[in-house]
Protein backbone atom coordinates (compact mmCIF):
# COMPACT_ATOMS: atom_id res chain seq x y z
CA UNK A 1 -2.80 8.90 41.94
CA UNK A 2 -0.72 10.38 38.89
CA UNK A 3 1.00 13.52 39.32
CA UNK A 4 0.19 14.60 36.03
CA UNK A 5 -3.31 16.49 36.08
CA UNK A 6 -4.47 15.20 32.84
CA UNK A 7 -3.90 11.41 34.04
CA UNK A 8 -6.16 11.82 36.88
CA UNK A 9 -8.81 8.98 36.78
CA UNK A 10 -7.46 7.58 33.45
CA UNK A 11 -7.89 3.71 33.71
CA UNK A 12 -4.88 1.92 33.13
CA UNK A 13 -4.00 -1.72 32.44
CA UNK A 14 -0.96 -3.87 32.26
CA UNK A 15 0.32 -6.14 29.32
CA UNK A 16 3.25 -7.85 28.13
CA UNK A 17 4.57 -6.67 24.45
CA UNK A 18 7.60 -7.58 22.61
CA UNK A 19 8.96 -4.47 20.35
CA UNK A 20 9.42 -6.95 17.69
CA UNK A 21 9.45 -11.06 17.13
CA UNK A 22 12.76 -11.80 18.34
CA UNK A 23 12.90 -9.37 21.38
CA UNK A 24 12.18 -10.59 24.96
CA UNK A 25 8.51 -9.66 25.87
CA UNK A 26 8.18 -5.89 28.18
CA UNK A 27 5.50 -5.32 30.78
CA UNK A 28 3.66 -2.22 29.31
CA UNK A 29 1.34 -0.07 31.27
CA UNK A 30 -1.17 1.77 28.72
CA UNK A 31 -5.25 3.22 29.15
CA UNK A 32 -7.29 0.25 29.87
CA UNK A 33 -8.89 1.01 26.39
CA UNK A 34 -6.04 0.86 24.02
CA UNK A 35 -5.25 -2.50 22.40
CA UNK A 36 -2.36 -4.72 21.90
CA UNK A 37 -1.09 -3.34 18.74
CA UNK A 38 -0.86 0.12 21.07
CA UNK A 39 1.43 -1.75 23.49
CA UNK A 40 3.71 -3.18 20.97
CA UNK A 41 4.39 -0.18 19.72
CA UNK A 42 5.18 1.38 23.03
CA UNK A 43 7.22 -1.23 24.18
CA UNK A 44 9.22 -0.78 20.94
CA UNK A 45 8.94 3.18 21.35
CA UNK A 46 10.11 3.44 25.02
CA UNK A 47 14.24 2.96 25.37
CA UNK A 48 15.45 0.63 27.45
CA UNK A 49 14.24 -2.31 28.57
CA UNK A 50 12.32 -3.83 31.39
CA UNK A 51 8.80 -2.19 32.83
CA UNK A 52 7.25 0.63 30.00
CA UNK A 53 4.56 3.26 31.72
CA UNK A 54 2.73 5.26 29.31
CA UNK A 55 2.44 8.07 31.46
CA UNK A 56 6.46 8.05 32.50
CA UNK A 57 7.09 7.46 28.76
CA UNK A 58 5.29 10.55 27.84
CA UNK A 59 6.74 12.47 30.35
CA UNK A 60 10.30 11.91 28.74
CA UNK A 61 10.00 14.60 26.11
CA UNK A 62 7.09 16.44 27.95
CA UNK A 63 9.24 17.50 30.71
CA UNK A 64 11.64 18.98 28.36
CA UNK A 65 9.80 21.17 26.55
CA UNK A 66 7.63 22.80 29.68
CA UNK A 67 11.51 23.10 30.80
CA UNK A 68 12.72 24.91 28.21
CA UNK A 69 9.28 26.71 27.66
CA UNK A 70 9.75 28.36 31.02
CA UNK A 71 13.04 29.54 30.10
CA UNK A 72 12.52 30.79 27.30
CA UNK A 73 9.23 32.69 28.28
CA UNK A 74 7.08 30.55 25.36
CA UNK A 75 5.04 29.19 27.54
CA UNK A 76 2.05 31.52 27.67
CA UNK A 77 2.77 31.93 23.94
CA UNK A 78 -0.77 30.25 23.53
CA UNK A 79 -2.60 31.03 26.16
CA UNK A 80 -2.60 27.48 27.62
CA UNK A 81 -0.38 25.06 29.85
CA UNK A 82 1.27 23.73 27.35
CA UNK A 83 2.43 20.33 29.16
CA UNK A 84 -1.12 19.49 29.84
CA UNK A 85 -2.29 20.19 26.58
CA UNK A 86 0.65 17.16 25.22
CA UNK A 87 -0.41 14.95 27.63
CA UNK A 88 -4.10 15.45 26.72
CA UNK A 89 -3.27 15.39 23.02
CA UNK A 90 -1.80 11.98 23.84
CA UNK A 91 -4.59 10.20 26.07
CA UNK A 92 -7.17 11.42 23.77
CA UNK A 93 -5.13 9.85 20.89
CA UNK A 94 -5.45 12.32 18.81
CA UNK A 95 -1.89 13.18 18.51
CA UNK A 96 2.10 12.48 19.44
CA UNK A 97 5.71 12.89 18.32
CA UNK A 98 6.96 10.42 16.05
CA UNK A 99 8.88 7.77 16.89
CA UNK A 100 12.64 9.99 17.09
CA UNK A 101 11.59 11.90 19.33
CA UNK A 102 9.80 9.38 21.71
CA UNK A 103 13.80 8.12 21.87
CA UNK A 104 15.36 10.78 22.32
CA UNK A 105 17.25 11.64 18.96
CA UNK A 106 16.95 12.89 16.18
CA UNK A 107 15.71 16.29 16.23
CA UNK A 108 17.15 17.55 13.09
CA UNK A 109 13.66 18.45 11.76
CA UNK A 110 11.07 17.20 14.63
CA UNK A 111 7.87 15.92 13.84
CA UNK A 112 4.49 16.01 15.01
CA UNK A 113 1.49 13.40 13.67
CA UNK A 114 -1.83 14.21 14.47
CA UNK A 115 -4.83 11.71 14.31
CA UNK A 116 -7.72 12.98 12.20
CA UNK A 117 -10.87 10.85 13.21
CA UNK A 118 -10.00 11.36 16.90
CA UNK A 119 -10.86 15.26 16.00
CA UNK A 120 -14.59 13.91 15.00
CA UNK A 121 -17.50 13.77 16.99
CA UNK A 122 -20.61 11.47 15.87
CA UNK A 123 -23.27 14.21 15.42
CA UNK A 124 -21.51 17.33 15.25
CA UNK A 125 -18.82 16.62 12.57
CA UNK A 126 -14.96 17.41 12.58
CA UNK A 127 -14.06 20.05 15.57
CA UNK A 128 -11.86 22.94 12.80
CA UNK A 129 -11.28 24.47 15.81
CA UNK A 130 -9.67 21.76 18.45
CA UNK A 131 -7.48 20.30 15.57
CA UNK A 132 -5.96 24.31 14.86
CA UNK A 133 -5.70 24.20 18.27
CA UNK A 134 -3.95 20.97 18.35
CA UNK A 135 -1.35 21.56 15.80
CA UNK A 136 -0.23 25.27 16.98
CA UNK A 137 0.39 23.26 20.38
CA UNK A 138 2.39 20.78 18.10
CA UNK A 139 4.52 23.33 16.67
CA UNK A 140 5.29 25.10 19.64
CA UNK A 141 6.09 21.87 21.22
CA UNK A 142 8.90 20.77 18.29
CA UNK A 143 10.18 24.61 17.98
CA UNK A 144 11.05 24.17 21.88
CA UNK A 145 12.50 20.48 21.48
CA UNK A 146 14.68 21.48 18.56
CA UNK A 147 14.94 25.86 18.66
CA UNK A 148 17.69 25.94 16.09
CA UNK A 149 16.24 23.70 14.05
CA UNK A 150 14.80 25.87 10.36
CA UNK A 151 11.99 22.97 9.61
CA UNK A 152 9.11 20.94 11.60
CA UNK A 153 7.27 18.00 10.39
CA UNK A 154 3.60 18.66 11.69
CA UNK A 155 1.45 16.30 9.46
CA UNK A 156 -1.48 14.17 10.03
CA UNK A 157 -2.55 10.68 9.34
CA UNK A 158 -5.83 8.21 8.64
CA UNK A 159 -7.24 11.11 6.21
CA UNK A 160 -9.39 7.44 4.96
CA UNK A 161 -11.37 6.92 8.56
CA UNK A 162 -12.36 10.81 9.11
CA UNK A 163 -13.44 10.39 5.48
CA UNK A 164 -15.50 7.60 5.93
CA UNK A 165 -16.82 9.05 9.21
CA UNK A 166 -18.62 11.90 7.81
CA UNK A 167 -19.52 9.71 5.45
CA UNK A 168 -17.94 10.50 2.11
CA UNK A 169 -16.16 8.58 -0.69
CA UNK A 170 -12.26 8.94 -0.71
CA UNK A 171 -12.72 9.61 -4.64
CA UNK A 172 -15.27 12.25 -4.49
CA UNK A 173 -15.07 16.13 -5.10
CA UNK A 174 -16.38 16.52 -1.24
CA UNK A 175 -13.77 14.41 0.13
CA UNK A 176 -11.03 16.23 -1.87
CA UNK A 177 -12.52 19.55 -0.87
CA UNK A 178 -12.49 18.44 3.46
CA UNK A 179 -8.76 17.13 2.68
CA UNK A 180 -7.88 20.28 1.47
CA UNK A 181 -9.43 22.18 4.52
CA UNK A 182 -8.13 19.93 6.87
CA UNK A 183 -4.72 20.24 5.02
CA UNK A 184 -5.32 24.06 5.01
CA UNK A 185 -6.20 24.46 8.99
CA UNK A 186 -3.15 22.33 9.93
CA UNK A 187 -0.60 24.50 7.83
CA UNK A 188 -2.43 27.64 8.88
CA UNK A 189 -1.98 27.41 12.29
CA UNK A 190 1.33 25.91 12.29
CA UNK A 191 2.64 29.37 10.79
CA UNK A 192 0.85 31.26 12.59
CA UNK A 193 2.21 30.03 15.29
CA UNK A 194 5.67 29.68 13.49
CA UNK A 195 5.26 33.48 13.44
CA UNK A 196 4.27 34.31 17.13
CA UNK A 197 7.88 32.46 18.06
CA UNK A 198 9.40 34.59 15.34
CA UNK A 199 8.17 37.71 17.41
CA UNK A 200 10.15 36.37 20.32
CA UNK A 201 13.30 34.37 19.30
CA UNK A 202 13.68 36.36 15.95
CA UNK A 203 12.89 34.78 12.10
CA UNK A 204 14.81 31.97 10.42
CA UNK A 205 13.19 32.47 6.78
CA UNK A 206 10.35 34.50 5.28
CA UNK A 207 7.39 32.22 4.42
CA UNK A 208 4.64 32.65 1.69
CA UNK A 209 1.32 32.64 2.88
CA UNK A 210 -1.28 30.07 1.80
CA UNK A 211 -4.21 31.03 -0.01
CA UNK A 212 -7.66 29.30 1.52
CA UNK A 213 -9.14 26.58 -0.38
CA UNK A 214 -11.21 27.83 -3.41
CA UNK A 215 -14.92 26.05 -2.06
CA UNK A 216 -13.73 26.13 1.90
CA UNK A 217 -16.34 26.65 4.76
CA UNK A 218 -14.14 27.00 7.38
CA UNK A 219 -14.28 29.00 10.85
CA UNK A 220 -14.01 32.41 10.80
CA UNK A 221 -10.97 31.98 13.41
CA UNK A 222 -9.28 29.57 11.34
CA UNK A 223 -9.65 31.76 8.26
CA UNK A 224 -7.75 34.55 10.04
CA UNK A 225 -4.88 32.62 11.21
CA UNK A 226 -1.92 33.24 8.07
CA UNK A 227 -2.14 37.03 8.75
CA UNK A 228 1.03 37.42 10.46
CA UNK A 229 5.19 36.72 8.78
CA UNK A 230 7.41 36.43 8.94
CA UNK A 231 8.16 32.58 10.58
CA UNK A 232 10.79 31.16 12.64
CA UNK A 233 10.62 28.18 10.32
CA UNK A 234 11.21 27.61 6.44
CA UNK A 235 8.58 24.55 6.81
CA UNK A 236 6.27 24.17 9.23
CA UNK A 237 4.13 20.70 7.81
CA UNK A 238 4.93 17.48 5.86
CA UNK A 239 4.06 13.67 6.08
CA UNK A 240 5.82 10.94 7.15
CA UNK A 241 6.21 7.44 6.10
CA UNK A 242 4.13 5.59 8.57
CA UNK A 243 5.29 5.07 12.34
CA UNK A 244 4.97 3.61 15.61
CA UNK A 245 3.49 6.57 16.97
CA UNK A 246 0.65 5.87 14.80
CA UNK A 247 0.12 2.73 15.61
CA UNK A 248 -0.07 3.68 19.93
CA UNK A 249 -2.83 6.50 18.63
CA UNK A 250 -4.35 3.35 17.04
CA UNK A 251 -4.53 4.59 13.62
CA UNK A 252 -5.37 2.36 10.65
CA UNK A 253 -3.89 4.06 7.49
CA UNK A 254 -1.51 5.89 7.59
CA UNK A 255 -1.28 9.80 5.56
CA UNK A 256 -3.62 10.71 2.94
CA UNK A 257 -3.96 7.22 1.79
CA UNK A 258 -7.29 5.51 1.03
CA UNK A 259 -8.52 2.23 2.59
CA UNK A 260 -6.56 -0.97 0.92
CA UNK A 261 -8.98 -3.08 3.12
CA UNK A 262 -12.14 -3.08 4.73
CA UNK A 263 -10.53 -5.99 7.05
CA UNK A 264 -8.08 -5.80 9.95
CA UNK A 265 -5.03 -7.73 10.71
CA UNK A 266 -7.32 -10.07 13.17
CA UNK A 267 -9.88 -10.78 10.58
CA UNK A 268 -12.24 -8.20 11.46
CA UNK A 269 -14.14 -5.27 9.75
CA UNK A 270 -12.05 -2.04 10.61
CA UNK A 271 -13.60 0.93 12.16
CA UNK A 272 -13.18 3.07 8.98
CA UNK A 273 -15.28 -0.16 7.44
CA UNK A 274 -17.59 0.19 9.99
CA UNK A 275 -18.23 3.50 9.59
CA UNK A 276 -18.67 3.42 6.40
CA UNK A 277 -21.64 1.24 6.56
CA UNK A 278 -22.79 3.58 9.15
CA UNK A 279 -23.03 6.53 6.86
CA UNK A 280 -25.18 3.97 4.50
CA UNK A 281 -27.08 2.46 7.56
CA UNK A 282 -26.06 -1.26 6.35
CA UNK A 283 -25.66 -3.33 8.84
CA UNK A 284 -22.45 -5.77 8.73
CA UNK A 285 -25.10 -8.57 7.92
CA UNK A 286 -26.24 -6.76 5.22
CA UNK A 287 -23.25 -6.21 3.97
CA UNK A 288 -22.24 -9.73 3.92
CA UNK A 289 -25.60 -10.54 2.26
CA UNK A 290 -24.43 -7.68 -0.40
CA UNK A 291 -20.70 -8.83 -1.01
CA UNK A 292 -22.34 -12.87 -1.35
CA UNK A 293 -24.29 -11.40 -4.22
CA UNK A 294 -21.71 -9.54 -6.05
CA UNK A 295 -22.11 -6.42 -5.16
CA UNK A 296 -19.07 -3.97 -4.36
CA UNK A 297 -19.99 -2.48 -0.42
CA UNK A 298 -16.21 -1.63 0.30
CA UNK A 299 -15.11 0.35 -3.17
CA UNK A 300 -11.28 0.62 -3.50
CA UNK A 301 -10.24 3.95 -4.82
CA UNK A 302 -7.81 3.61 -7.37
CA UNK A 303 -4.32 5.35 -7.91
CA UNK A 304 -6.24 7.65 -9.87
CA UNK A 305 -7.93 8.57 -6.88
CA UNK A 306 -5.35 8.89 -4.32
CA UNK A 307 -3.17 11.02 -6.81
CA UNK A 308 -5.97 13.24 -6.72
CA UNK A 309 -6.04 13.28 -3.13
CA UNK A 310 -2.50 14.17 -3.36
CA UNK A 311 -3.07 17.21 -5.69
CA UNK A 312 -5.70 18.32 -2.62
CA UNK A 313 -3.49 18.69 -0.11
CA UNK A 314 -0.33 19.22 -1.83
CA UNK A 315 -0.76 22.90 -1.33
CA UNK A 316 -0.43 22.99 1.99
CA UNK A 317 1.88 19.95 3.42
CA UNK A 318 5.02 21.55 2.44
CA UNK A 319 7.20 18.25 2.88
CA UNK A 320 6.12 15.52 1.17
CA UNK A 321 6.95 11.92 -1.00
CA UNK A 322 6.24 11.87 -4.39
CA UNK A 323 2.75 11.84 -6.17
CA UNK A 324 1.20 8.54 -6.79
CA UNK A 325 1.85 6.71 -9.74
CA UNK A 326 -1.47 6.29 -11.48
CA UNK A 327 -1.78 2.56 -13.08
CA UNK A 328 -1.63 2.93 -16.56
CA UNK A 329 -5.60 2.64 -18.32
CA UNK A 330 -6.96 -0.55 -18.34
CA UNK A 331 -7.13 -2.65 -21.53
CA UNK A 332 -9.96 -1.33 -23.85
CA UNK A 333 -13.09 -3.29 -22.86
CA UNK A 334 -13.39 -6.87 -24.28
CA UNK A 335 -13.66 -7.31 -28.14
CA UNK A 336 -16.56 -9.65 -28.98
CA UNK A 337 -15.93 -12.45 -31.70
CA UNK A 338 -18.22 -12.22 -34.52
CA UNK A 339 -21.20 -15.11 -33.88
CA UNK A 340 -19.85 -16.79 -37.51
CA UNK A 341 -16.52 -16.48 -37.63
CA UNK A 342 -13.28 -18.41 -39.98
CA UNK A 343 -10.71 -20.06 -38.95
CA UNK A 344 -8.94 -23.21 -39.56
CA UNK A 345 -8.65 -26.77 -37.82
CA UNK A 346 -5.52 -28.71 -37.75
CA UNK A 347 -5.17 -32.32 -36.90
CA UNK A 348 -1.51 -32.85 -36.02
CA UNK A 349 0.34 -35.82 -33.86
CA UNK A 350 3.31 -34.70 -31.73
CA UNK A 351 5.56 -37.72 -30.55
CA UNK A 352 2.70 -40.00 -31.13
CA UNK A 353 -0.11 -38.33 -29.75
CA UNK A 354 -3.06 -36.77 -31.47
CA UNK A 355 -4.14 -33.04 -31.10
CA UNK A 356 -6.50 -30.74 -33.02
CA UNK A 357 -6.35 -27.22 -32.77
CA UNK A 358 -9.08 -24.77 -34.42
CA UNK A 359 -9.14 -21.38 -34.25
CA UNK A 360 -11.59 -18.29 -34.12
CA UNK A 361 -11.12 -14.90 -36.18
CA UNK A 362 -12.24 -11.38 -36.74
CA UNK A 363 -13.39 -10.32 -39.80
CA UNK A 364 -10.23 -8.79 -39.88
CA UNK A 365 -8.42 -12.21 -39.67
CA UNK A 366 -6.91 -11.51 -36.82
CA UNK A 367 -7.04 -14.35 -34.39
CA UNK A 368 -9.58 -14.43 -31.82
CA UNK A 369 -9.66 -17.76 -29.81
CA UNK A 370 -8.45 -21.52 -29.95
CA UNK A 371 -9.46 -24.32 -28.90
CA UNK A 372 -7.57 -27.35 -28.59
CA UNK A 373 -9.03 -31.03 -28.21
CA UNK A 374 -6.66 -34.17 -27.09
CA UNK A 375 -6.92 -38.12 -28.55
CA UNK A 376 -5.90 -40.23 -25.81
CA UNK A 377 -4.81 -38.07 -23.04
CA UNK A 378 -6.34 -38.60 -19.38
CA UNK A 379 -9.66 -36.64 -18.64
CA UNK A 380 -7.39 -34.19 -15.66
CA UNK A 381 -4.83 -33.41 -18.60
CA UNK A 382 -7.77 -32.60 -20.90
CA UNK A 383 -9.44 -30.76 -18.75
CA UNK A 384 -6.37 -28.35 -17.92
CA UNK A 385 -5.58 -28.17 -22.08
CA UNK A 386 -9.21 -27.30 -22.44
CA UNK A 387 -9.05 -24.40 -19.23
CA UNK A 388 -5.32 -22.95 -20.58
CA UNK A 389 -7.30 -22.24 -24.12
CA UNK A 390 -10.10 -20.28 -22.51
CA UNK A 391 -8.05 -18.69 -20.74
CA UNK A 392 -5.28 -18.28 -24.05
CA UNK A 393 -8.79 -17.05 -25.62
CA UNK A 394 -10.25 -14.54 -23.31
CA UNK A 395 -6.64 -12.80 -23.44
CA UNK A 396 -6.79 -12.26 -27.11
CA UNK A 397 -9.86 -10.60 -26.61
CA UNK A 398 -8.69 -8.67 -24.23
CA UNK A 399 -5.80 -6.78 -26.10
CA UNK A 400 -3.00 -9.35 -24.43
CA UNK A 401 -0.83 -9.81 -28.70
CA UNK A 402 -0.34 -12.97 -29.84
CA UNK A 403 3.32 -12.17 -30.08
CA UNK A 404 2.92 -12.26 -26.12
CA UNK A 405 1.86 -15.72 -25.91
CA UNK A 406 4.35 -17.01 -28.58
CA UNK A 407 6.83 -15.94 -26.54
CA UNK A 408 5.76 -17.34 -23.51
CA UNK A 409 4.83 -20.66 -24.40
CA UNK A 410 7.22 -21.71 -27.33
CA UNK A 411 10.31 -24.07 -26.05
CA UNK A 412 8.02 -25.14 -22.87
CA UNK A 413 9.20 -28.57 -22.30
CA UNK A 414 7.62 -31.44 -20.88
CA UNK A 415 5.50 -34.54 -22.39
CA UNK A 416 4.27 -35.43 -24.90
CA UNK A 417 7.13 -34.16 -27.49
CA UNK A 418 8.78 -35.32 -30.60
CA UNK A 419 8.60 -35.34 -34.02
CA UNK A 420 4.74 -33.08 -35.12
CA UNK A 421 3.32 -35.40 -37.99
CA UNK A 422 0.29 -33.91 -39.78
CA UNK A 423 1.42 -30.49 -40.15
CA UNK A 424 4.19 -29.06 -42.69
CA UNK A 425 4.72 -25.92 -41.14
CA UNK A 426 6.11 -27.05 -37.62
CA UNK A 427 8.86 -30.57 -37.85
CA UNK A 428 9.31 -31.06 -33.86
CA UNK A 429 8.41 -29.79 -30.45
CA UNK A 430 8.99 -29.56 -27.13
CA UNK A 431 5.48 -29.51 -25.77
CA UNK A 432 2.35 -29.91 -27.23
CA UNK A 433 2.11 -26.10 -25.65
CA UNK A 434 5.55 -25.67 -28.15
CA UNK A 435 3.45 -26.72 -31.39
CA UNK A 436 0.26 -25.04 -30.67
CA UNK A 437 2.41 -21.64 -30.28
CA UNK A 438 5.02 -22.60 -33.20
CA UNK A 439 1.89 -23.56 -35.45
CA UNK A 440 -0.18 -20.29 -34.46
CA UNK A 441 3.37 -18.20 -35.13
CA UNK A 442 3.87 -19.02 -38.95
CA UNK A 443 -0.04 -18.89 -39.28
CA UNK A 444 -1.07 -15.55 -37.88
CA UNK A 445 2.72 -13.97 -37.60
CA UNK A 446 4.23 -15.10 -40.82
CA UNK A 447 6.92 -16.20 -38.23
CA UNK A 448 8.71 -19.38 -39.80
CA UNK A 449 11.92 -18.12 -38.34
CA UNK A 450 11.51 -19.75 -35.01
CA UNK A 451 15.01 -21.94 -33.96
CA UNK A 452 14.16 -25.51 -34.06
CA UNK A 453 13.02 -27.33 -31.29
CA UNK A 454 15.56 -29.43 -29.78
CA UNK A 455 14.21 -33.26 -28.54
CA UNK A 456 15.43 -34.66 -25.32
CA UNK A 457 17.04 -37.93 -24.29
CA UNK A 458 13.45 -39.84 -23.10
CA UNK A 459 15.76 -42.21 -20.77
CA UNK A 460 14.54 -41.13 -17.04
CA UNK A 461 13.95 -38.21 -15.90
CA UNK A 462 14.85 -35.42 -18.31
CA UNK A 463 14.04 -32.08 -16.95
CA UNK A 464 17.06 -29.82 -17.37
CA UNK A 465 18.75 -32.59 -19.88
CA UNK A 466 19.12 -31.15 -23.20
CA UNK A 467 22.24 -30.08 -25.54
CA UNK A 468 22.08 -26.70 -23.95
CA UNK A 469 22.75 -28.30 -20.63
CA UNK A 470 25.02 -30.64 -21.29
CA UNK A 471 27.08 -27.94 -23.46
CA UNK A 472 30.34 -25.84 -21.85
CA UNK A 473 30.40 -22.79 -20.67
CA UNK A 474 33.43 -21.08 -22.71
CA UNK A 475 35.96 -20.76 -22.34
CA UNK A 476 35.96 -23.26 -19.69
CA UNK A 477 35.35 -27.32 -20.90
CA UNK A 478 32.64 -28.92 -18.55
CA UNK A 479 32.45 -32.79 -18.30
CA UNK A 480 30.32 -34.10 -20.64
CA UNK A 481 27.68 -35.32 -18.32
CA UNK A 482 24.99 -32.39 -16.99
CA UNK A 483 24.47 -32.12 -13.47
CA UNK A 484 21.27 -34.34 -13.35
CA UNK A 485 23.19 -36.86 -15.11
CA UNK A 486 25.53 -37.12 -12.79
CA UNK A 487 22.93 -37.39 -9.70
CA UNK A 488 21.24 -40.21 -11.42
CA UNK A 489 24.12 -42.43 -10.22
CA UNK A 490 23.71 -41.47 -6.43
CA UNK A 491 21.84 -43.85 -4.40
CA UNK A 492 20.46 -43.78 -1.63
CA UNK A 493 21.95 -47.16 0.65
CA UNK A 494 19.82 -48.10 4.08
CA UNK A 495 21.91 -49.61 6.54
């Protein structure tokens, strides 16, 4: 049996984990119900090598602290045990150190990450009063690993699956307003403690008070906790990048960040996925049936969205990266063709081979489509040539310029190519890609300033053959042959 009261009757089980790819595997001993992604990142979190035990692991930077809490008379600061209350935090996975202090270094600025949907309970909602709780333990516990250190890093993570668990969209004013509270609770009770250890060890910095959330409906107690200052720490919150602590408390995104995917690494819907279709009561079948008809079950908030989040908690996380970049808007919706519409055909042969190209317009004569129909050409390069215009099409109605495309698709170089016969405005090309573009340049651009398109040796192979190859690079002379010229005399002898 465990020494450790709060490991009494915790069932255990044993696995082997490698902290990363090319590490030898470590024999891990973790709660029965924890999965594999858990013991990879304790085998990677533990130092050392050989046999990792949760419990011993823990115990590392537990024992520590209740040390030092003894000495320094902080540990009845709370009213609690406060090594039971770490270890409890940790089995219940609902929150640990990250990874620094797990190794023993580090503890310039410690830092504490606490699991949000761990604080929920199916039925009765998100427990204000355990998570306070939980991070006034937290702070107490870094002040005591680190005393001279002026800043902590209590934060929390997977703001997305407590979201989805009571059932409200990331990008929605409720979810913004619960961030905000949680945010709020977190901070509060950090100071306050922050402020009790001031009583005691004396104040680093003074330390504004935060103001409680415009629309909050939080406890009483929580509402009460910023009354006292000054603090023992100039900042008592902030948010991480993401960690292998989060990973052992098996979180699934990381910070304040929504949902990128409703699937797991192993294929599977995730629990913030599942709950999620809990709070609609869908069913994952019905969901499939859903998705297979086109409709959206698993919404993706935007950047929009999570920079909003950001603004939320922002307040109150007093470390933190920068805001979101919101995407720039998205193209104005598509701009319909008129049903008659001008435009012009033109027949033209380049090295031989026949094309016709006809275009669409606005009534503004701005070019709307093309189309572009082959002679000879097999029915798979037709077919391609007759995709790449729909596809040339649907971007000029879509606000992609012209001027885009010309650019692109001018000088592309592959067969047919040659001398263009039919059509005064463009001599030679590349590609029949290279005429369409050159012809729809002095047409709709006025562009007749386009370099002329240089024709390449047809002997063999001649990718990577032209003058511009086969031309020095001053001030040094190259021999006259390119490098693929030069190859083409290799080859290959069996014995």
């Amino acid at each position: 049996m465990s020494k450790i009261k709060p490991w009494h009757g915790v069932r255990t089980r044993k696995a082997e984990a490698r902290p990363d790819p090319d590490s030898d595997a470590r024999r891990v001993i973790l709660p029965a119900l924890w999965n594999d992604r858990a013991a990879e990142a304790l085998a990677a979190l533990a130092p050392g090598e050989g046999l990792v035990v949760l419990e011993d692991a823990a115990q590392g930077w537990i024992g520590p602290i209740a040390d030092r809490a003894l000495r320094t008379g902080l540990g009845n600061l709370l009213d609690s045990h406060l090594a039971d209350e770490l270890h409890t935090l940790l089995i219940t996975r609902r929150g640990a150190p990250q990874d620094s202090v797990w190794r023993g270094f580090g503890f310039k600025a410690p830092g504490f990450v606490l699991n949000l949907p761990a604080f929920h309970t199916a039925g009765e909602g998100f427990d204000f009063t355990a998570f306070a709780r939980a991070a006034a333990h937290a702070a107490l516990a870094m002040t005591l690993l680190s005393p001279a250190s002026p800043t902590l890093g209590i934060g929390f993570t997977d703001l997305a699956g407590v979201l989805a668990d009571l059932g409200l969209d990331y990008d929605s004013d409720a979810a913004r307003t619960m961030a905000a509270d949680i945010a709020y609770t977190m901070r509060a009770a950090a100071d306050h403690t922050s402020a009790l250890i001031a009583e005691r060890l004396g104040a680093i910095a003074e330390t504004d008070t935060v103001t409680l959330p415009a629309a909050s409906r939080l406890p009483a107690m929580v509402q009460a906790l910023p009354a006292l200052t000054p603090t023992r720490h100039a900042a008592t919150t902030g948010l991480s990048a993401p960690c292998l602590a989060e990973a052992l408390l098996g979180v699934e995104t990381s910070g304040f960040a929504p949902e990128f995917s409703p699937l797991s690494d192993t294929g599977t819907l995730t629990r913030t996925a599942r709950a999620t279709l809990a709070a609609r009561s869908m069913s994952a079948e019905a969901a499939l049936a859903a998705t297979l008809a086109g409709q959206s079950v698993f919404a993706q908030p935007d950047s929009a969205a999570h920079a909003a989040m950001f603004d939320a908690v922002a307040p109150y996380i007093q470390v933190m990266s920068a805001r979101p970049v919101v995407a720039a808007a998205a193209n104005p919706a598509r701009r319909s063709l008129p049903t008659r519409r001008n435009g012009y055909t033109q027949k033209a042969a380049v090295g031989g081979h026949k094309l016709f190209l006809r275009t669409g317009e606005y009534t503004d004569g701005s070019i709307g489509e093309i189309f572009i129909a082959l002679h000879k050409e097999g029915s798979a390069f037709r077919g391609l040539m007759d995709n790449f215009a729909v596809a040339v099409s649907l971007g000029l109605q879509n606000g992609v310029k012209l001027e885009e495309f010309v650019e692109a698709f001018t000088f592309t170089r592959f067969g047919p190519a040659g001398v263009v016969e039919g059509d005064p405005a463009v001599s030679r090309a590349t590609s029949l890609l290279d005429y369409v573009f050159r012809n729809l340049a002095v047409n709709y651009l006025g562009k007749t300033d386009l370099p002329e398109a240089e024709i390449e040796d047809e002997q063999g192979d001649t990718l990577g053959d032209g003058a511009r190859d086969r031309a020095p690079l001053l001030p040094l002379d190259l021999p006259d042959q390119s490098p693929r010229q030069r190859r083409s005399g290799l080859r290959l002898v069996a014995k």
